[in-house]
C-alpha atoms as a PDB file:
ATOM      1  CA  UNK A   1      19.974 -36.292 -73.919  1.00  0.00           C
ATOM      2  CA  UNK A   2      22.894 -36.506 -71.298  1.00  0.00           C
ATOM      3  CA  UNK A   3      23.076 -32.292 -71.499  1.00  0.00           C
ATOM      4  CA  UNK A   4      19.486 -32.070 -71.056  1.00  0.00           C
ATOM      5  CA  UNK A   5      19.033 -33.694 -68.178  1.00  0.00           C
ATOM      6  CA  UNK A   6      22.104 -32.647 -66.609  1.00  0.00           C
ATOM      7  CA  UNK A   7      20.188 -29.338 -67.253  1.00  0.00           C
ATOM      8  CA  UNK A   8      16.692 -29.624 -65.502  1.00  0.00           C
ATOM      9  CA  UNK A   9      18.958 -31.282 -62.297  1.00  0.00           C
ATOM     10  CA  UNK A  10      20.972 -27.977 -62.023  1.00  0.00           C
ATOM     11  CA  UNK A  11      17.489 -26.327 -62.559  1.00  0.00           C
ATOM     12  CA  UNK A  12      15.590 -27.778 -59.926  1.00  0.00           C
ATOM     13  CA  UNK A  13      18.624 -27.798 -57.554  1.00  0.00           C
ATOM     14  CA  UNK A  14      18.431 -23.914 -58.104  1.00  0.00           C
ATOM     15  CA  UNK A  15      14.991 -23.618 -57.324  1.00  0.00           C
ATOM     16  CA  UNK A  16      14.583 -25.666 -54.107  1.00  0.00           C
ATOM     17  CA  UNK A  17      17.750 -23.801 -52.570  1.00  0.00           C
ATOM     18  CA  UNK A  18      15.319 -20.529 -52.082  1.00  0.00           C
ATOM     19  CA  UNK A  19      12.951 -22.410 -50.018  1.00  0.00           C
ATOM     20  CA  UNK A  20      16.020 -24.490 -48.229  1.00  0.00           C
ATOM     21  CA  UNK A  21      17.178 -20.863 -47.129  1.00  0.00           C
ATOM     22  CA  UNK A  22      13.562 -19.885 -46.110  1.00  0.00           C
ATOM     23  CA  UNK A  23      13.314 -22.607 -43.849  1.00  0.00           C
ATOM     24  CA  UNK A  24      16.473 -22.115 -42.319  1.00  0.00           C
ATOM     25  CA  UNK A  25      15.882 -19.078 -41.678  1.00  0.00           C
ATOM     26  CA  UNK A  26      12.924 -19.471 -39.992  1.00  0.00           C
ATOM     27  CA  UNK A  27      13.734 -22.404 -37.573  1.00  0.00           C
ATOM     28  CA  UNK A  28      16.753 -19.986 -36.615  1.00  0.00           C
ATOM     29  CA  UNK A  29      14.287 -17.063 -35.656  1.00  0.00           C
ATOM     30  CA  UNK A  30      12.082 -19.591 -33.963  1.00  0.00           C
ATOM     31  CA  UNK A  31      15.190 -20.715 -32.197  1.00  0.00           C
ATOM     32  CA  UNK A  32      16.094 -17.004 -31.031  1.00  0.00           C
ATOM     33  CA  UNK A  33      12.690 -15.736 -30.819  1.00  0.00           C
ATOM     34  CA  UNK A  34      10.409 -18.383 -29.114  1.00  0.00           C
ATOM     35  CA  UNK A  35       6.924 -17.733 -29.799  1.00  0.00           C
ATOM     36  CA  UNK A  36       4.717 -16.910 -26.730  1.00  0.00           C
ATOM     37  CA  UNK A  37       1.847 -18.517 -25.981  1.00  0.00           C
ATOM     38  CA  UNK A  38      -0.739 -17.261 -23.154  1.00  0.00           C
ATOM     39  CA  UNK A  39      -1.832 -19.988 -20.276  1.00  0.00           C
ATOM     40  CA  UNK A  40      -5.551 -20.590 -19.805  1.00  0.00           C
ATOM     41  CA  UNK A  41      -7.301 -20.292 -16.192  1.00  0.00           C
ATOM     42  CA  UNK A  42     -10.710 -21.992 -16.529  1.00  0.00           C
ATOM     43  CA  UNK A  43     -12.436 -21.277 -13.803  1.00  0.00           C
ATOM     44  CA  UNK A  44     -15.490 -23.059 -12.099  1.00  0.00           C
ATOM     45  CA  UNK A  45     -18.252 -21.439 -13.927  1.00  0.00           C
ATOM     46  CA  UNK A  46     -16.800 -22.858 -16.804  1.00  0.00           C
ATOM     47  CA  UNK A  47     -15.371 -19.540 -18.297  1.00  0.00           C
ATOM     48  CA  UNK A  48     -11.698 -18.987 -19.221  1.00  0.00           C
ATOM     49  CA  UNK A  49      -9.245 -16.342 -19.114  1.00  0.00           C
ATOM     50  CA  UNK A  50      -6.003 -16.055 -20.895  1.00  0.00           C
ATOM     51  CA  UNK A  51      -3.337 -15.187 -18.663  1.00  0.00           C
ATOM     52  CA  UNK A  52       0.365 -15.455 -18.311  1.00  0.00           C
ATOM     53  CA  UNK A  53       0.138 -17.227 -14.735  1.00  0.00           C
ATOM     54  CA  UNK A  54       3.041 -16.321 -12.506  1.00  0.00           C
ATOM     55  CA  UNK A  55       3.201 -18.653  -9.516  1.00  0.00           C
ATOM     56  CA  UNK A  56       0.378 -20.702  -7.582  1.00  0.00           C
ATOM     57  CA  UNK A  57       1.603 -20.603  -4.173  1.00  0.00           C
ATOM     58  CA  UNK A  58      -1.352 -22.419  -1.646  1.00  0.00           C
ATOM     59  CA  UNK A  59      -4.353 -21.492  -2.534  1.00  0.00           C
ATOM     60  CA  UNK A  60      -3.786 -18.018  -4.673  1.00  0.00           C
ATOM     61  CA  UNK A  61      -3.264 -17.705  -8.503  1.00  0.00           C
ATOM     62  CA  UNK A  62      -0.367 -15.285  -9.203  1.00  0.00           C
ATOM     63  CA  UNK A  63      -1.181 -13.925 -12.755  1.00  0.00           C
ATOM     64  CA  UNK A  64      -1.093 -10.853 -15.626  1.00  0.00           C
ATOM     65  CA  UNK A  65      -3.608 -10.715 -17.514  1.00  0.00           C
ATOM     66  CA  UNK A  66      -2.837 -11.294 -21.224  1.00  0.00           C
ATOM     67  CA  UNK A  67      -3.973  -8.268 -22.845  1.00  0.00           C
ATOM     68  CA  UNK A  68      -1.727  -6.790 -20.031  1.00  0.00           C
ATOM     69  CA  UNK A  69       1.378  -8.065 -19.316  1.00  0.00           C
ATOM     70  CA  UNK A  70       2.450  -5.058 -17.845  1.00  0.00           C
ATOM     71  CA  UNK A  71       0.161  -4.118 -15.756  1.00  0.00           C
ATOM     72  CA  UNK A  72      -0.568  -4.934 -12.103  1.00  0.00           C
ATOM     73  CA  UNK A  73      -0.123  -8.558 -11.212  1.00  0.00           C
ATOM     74  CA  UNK A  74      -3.720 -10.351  -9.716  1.00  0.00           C
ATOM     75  CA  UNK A  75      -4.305 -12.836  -7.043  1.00  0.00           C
ATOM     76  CA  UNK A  76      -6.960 -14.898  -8.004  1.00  0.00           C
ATOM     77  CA  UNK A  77      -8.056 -18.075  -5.321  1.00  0.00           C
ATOM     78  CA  UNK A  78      -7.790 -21.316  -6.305  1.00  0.00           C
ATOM     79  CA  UNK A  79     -11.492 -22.076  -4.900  1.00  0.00           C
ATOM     80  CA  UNK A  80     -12.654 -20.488  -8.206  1.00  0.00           C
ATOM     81  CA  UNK A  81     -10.650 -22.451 -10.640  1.00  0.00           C
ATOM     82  CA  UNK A  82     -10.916 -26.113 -12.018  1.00  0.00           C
ATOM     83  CA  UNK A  83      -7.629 -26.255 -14.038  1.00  0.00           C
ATOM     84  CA  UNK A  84      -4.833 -24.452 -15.068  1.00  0.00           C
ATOM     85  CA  UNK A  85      -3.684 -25.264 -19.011  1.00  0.00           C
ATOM     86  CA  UNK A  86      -0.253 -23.736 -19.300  1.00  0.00           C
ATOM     87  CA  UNK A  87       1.205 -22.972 -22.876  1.00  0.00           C
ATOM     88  CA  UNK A  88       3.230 -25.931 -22.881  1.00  0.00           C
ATOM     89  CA  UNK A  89       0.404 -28.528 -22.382  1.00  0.00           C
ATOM     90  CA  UNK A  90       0.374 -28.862 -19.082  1.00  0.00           C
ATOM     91  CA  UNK A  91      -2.765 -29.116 -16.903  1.00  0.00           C
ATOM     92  CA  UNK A  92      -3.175 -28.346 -13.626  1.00  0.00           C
ATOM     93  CA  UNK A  93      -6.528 -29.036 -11.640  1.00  0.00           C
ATOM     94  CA  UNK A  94      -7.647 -27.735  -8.689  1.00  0.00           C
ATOM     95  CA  UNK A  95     -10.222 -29.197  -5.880  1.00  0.00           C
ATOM     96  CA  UNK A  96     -13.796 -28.548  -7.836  1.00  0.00           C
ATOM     97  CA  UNK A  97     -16.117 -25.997  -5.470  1.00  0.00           C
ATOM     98  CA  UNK A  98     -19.743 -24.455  -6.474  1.00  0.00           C
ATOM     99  CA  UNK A  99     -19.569 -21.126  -5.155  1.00  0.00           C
ATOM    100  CA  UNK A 100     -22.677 -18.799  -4.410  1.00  0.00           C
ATOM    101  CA  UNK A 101     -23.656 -16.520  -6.898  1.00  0.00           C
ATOM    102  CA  UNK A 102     -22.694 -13.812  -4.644  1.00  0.00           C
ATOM    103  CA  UNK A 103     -19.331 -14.835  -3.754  1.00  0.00           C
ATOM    104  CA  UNK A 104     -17.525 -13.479  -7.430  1.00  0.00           C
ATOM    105  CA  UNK A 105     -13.419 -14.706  -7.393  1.00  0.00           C
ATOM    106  CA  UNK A 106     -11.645 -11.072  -6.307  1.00  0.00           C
ATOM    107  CA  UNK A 107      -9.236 -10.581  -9.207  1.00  0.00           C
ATOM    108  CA  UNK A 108      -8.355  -6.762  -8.211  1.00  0.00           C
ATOM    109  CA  UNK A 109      -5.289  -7.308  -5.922  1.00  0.00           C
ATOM    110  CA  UNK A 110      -2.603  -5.088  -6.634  1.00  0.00           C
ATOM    111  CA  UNK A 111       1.010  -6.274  -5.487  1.00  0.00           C
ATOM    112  CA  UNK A 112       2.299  -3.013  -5.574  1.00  0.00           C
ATOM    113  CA  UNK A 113       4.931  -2.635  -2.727  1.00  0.00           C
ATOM    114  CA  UNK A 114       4.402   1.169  -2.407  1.00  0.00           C
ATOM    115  CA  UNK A 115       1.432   3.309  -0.893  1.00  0.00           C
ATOM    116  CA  UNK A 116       1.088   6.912  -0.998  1.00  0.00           C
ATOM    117  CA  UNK A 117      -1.848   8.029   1.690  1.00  0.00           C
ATOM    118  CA  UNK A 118      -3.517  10.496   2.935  1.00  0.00           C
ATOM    119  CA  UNK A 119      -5.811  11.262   5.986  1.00  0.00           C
ATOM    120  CA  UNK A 120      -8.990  13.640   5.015  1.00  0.00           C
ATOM    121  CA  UNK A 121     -10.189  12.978   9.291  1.00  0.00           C
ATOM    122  CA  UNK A 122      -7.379  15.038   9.946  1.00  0.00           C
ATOM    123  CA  UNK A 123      -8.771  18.147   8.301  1.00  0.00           C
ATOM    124  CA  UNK A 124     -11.154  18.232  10.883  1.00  0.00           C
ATOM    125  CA  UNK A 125      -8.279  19.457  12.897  1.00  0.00           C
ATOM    126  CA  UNK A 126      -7.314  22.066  10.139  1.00  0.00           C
ATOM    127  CA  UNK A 127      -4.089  19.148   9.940  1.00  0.00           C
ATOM    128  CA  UNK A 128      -2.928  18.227   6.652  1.00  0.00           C
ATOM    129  CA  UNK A 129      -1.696  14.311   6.763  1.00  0.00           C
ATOM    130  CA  UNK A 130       0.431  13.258   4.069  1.00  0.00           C
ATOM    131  CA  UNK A 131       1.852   9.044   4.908  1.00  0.00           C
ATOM    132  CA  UNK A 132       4.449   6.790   2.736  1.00  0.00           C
ATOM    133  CA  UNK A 133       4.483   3.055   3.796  1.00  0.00           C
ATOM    134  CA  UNK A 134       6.839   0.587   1.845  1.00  0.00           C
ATOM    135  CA  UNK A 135       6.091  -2.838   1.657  1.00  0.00           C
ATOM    136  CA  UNK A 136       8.342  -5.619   2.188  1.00  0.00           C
ATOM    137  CA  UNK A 137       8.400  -9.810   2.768  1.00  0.00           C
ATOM    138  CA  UNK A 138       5.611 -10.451  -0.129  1.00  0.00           C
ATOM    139  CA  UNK A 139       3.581  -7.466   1.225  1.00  0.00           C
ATOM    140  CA  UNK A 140       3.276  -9.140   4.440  1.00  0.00           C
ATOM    141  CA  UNK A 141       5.173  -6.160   5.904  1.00  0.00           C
ATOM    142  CA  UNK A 142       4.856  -2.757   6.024  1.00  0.00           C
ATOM    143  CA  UNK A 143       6.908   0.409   6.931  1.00  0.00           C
ATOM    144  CA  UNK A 144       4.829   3.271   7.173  1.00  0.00           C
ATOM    145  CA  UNK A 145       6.230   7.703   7.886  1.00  0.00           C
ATOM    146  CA  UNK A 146       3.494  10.075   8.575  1.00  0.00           C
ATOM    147  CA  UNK A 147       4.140  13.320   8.241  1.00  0.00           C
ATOM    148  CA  UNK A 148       1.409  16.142   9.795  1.00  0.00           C
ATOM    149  CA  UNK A 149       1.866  19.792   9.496  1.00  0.00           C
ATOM    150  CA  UNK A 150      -0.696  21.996  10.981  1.00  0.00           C
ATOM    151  CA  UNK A 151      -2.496  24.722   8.639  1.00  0.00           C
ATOM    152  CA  UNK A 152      -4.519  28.133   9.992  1.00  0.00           C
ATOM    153  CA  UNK A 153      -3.638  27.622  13.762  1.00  0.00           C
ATOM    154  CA  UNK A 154      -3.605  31.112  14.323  1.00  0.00           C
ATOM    155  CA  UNK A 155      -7.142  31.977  13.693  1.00  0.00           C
ATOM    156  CA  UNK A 156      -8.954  34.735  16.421  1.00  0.00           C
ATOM    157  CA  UNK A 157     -10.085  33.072  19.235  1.00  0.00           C
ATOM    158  CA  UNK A 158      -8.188  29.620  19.282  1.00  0.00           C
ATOM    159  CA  UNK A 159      -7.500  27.945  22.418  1.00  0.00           C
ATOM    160  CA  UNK A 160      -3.871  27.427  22.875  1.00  0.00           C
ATOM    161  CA  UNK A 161      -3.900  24.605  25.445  1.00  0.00           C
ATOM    162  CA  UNK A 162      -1.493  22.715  25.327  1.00  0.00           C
ATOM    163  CA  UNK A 163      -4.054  19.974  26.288  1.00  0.00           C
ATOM    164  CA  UNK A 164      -5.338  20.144  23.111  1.00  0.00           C
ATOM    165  CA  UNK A 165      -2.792  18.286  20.893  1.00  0.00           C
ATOM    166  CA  UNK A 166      -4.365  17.746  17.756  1.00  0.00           C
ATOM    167  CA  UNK A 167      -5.585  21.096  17.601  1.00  0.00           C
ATOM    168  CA  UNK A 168      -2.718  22.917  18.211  1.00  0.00           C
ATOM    169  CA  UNK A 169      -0.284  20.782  16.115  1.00  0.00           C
ATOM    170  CA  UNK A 170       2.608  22.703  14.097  1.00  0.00           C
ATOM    171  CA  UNK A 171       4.490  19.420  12.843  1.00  0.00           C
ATOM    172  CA  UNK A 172       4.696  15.881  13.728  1.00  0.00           C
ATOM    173  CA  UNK A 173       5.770  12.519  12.062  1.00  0.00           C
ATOM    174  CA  UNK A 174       6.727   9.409  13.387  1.00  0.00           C
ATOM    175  CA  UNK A 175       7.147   5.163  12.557  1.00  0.00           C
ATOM    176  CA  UNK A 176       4.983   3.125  11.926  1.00  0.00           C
ATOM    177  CA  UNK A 177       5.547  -1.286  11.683  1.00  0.00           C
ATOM    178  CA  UNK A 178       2.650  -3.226  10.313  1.00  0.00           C
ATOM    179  CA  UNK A 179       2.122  -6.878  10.497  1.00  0.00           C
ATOM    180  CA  UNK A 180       0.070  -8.124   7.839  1.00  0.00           C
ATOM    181  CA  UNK A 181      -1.971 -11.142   8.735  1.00  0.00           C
ATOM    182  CA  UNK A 182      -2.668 -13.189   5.428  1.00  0.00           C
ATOM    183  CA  UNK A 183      -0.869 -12.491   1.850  1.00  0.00           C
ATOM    184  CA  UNK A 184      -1.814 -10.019  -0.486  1.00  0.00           C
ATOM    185  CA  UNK A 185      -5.721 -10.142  -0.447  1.00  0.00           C
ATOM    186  CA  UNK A 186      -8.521  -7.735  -0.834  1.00  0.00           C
ATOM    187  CA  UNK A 187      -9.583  -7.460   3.022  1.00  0.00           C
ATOM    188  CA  UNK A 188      -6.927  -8.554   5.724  1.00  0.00           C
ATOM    189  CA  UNK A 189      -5.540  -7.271   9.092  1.00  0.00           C
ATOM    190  CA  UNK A 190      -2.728  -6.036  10.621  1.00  0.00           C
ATOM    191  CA  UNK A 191      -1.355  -5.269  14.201  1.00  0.00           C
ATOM    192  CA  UNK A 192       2.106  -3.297  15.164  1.00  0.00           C
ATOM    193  CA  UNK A 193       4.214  -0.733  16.988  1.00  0.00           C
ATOM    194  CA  UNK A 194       3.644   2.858  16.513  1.00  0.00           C
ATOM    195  CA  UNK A 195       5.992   6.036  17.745  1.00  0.00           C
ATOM    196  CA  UNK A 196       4.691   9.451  17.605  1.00  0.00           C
ATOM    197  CA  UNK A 197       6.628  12.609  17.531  1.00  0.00           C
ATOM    198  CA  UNK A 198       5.324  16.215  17.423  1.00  0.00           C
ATOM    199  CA  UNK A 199       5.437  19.831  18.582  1.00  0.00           C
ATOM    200  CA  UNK A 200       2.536  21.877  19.426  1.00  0.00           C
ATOM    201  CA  UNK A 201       1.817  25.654  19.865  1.00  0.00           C
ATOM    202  CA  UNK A 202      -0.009  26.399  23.356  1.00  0.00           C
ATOM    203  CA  UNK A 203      -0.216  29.589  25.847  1.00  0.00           C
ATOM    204  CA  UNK A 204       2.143  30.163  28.377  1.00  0.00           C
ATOM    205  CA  UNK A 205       1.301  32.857  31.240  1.00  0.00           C
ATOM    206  CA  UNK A 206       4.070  34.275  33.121  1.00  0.00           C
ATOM    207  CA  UNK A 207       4.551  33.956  36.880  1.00  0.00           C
ATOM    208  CA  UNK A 208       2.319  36.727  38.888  1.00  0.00           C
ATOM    209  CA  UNK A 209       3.623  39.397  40.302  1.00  0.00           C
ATOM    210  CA  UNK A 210       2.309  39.506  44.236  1.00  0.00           C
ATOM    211  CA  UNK A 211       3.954  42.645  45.117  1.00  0.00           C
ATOM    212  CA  UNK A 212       0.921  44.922  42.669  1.00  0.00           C
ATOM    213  CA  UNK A 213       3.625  44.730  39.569  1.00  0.00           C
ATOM    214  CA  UNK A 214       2.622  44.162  36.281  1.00  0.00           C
ATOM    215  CA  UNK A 215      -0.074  41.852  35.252  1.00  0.00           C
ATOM    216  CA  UNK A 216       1.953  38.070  33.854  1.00  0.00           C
ATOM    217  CA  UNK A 217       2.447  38.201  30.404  1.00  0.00           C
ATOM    218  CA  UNK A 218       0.962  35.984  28.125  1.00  0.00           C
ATOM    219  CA  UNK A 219       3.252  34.328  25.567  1.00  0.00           C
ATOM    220  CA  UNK A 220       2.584  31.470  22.533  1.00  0.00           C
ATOM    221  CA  UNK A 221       5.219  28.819  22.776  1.00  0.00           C
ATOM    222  CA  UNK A 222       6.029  25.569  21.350  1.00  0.00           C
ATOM    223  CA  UNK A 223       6.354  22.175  22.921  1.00  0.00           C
ATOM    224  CA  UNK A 224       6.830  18.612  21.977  1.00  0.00           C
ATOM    225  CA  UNK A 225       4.940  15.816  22.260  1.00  0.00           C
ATOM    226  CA  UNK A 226       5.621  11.759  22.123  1.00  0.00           C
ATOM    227  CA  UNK A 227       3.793   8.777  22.203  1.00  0.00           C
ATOM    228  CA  UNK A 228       4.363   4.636  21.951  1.00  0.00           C
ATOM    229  CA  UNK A 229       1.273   3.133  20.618  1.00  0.00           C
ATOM    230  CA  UNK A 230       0.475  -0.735  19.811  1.00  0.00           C
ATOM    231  CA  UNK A 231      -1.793  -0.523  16.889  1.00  0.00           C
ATOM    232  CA  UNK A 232      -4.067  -2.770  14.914  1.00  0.00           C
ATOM    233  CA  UNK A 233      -6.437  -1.863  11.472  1.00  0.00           C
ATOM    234  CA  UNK A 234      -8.020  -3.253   8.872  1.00  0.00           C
ATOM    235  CA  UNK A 235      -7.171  -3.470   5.061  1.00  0.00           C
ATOM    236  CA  UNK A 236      -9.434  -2.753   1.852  1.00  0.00           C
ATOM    237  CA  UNK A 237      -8.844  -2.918  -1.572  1.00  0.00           C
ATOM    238  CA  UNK A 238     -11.141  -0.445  -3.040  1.00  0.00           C
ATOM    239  CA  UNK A 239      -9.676  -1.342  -6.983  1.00  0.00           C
ATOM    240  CA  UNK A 240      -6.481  -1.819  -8.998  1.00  0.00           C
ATOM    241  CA  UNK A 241      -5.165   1.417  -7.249  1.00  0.00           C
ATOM    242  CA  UNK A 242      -7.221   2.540  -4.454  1.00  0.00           C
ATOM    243  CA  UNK A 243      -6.778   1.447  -0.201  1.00  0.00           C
ATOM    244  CA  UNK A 244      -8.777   2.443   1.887  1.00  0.00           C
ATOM    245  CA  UNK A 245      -7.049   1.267   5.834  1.00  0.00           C
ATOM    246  CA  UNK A 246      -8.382   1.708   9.366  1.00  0.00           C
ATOM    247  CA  UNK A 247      -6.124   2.096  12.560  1.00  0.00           C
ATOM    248  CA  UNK A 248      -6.201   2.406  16.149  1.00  0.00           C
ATOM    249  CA  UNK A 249      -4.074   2.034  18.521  1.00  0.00           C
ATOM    250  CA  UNK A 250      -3.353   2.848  22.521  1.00  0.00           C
ATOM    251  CA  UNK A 251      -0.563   3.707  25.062  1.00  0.00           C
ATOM    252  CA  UNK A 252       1.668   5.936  26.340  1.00  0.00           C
ATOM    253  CA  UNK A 253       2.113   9.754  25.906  1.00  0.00           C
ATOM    254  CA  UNK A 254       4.262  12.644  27.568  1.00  0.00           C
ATOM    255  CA  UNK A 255       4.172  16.085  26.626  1.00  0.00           C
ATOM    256  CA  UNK A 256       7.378  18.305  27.232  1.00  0.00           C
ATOM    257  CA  UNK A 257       6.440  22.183  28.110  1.00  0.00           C
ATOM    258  CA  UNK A 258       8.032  25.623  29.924  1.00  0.00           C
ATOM    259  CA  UNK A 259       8.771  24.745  33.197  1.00  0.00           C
ATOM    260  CA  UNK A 260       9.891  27.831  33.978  1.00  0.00           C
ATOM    261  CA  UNK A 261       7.140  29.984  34.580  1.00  0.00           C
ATOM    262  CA  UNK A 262       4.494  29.266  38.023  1.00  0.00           C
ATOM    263  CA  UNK A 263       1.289  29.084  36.129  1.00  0.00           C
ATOM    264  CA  UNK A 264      -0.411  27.813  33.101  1.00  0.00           C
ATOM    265  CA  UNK A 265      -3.580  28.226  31.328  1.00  0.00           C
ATOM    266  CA  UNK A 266      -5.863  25.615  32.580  1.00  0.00           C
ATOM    267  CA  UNK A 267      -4.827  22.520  34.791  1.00  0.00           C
ATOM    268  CA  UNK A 268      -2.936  21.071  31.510  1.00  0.00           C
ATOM    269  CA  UNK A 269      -0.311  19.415  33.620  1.00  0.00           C
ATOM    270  CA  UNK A 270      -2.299  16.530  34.619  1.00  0.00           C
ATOM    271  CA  UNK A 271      -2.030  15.409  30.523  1.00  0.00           C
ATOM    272  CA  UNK A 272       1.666  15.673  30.846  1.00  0.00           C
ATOM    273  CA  UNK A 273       2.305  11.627  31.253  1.00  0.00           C
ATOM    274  CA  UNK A 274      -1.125  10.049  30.499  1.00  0.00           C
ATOM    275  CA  UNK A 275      -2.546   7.260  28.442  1.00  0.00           C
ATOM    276  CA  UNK A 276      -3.140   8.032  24.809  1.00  0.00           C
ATOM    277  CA  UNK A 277      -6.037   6.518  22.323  1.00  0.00           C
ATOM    278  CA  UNK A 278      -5.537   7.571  18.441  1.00  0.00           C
ATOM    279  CA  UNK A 279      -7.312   6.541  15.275  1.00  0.00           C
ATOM    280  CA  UNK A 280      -6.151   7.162  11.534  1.00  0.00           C
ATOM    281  CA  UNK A 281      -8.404   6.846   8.882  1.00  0.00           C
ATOM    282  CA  UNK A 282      -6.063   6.711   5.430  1.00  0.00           C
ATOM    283  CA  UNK A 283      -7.262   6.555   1.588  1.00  0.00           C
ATOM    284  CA  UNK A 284      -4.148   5.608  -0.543  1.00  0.00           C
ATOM    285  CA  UNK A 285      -2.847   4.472  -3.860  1.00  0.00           C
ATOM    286  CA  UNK A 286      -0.569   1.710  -4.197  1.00  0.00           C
ATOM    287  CA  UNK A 287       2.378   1.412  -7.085  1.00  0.00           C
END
């Protein structure tokens, strides 16, 4: 009787150490591999979205969406949202509003800090406008280098004044500092300082000969151009990728040209120093 039950003890110890391994085994790979769990932004219309929220910094929602973690990260306003329930039980309200039905949360904000542009107005000019800006200090700042180089400027007929600066563009880039006027949102402003540089083909005529000589020659040269500008646009998020921005911006130009001849085509002189207006239109896509 002793040996029997002696036995079904060594038995059952045998069986139960399979499941005492399971179970070990499991808490360690819950202990090394936590499971994730999504957070829940319930918003005021009562419907929900499973997110892995960032940061809530004032009123804005930092956030990835669930089903894309790695994707672009979304501001979403707190006016739209009655509680955040993180994945660790937490709850987090937020001051109830009823918006319109017209005024939808914007959840298309793309904190991207780099923005490849371009500038179709320029092809107006037969220019060809490529831009970089880099953003820095949450997005609330922004470098931006245009570069312009000018296509099909030697078509029959064209008007090499050198008063004509846009039109007779070879190259030009410059600097560009924008201020950024609110964080990351889908319509905002900014203001900055702006330096131009260029050079420009135009016509240079050779001094006259008074004495019944030869006629003055007529030669194409190249001269340079700069400007200081203080600008100030306008910001749109067209989607997930797409900005459309809006600048313009005033002040002071100077043009440097041959001196050394007596005449020029046209009176251009008089733009040599002169107050300068420019606009930029720019469609770009931020990464």
């Amino acid at each position: 009787m002793r040996n029997t039950l002696s036995l079904q003890s060594s038995i059952s110890r045998r069986s139960m150490l399979p499941a005492v391994v399971s179970v070990c085994i499991m808490l360690c790979l819950s202990w090394l591999y936590p499971c994730q769990a999504q957070d829940l932004i319930v918003r005021s219309n009562g419907t929900s979205l499973e997110a892995q929220v960032l940061d809530v910094k004032g009123t804005q929602i930092f956030y990835k969406k669930w089903a894309e973690r790695d994707g672009p990260t979304v501001v979403l306003s707190t006016e739209y949202v009655q509680y955040i329930l993180y994945q660790n039980g937490v709850k987090r309200t937020f001051e109830q509003h009823t918006p319109a039905a017209s005024t939808l949360p914007v959840e298309t904000v793309n904190l991207g800090q780099n923005i490849v542009s371009v500038r179709p107005a320029d092809l107006i000019f037969t220019n060809l406008t490529l831009a970089y800006e880099r953003l820095l200090r949450a997005n609330r700042l922004g470098i931006k280098v245009p570069v312009t180089v000018g296509i099909n400027h030697r078509g029959p007929g064209y008007d090499f004044s050198s008063a004509y600066y846009q039109h007779n563009k070879v190259f030009s880039t410059g600097l560009e500092v924008n201020f950024y006027l609110s964080p990351a949102e889908r319509f905002r402003y900014f203001v900055g300082p702006a330096v131009q540089w260029g050079r420009f083909r135009y016509l240079y005529v050779g001094p006259y000969d008074y004495t019944g000589g030869q006629p003055p020659q007529m030669q194409n040269r190249v001269g340079q151009h700069w400007a200081i500008l203080a600008n100030a646009g306008v910001w749109y998020q067209l989607n997930e990728r797409l900005v459309f921005t809006a600048d313009g911006g005033v002040g002071w130009q100077t043009k440097k040209i041959d001196r050394n001849g007596n005449t020029f085509i046209i009176s251009q002189l008089d733009t040599n120093r002169w107050f300068r207006v420019s606009g930029n239109l720019n469609l770009g896509y931020q990464f």
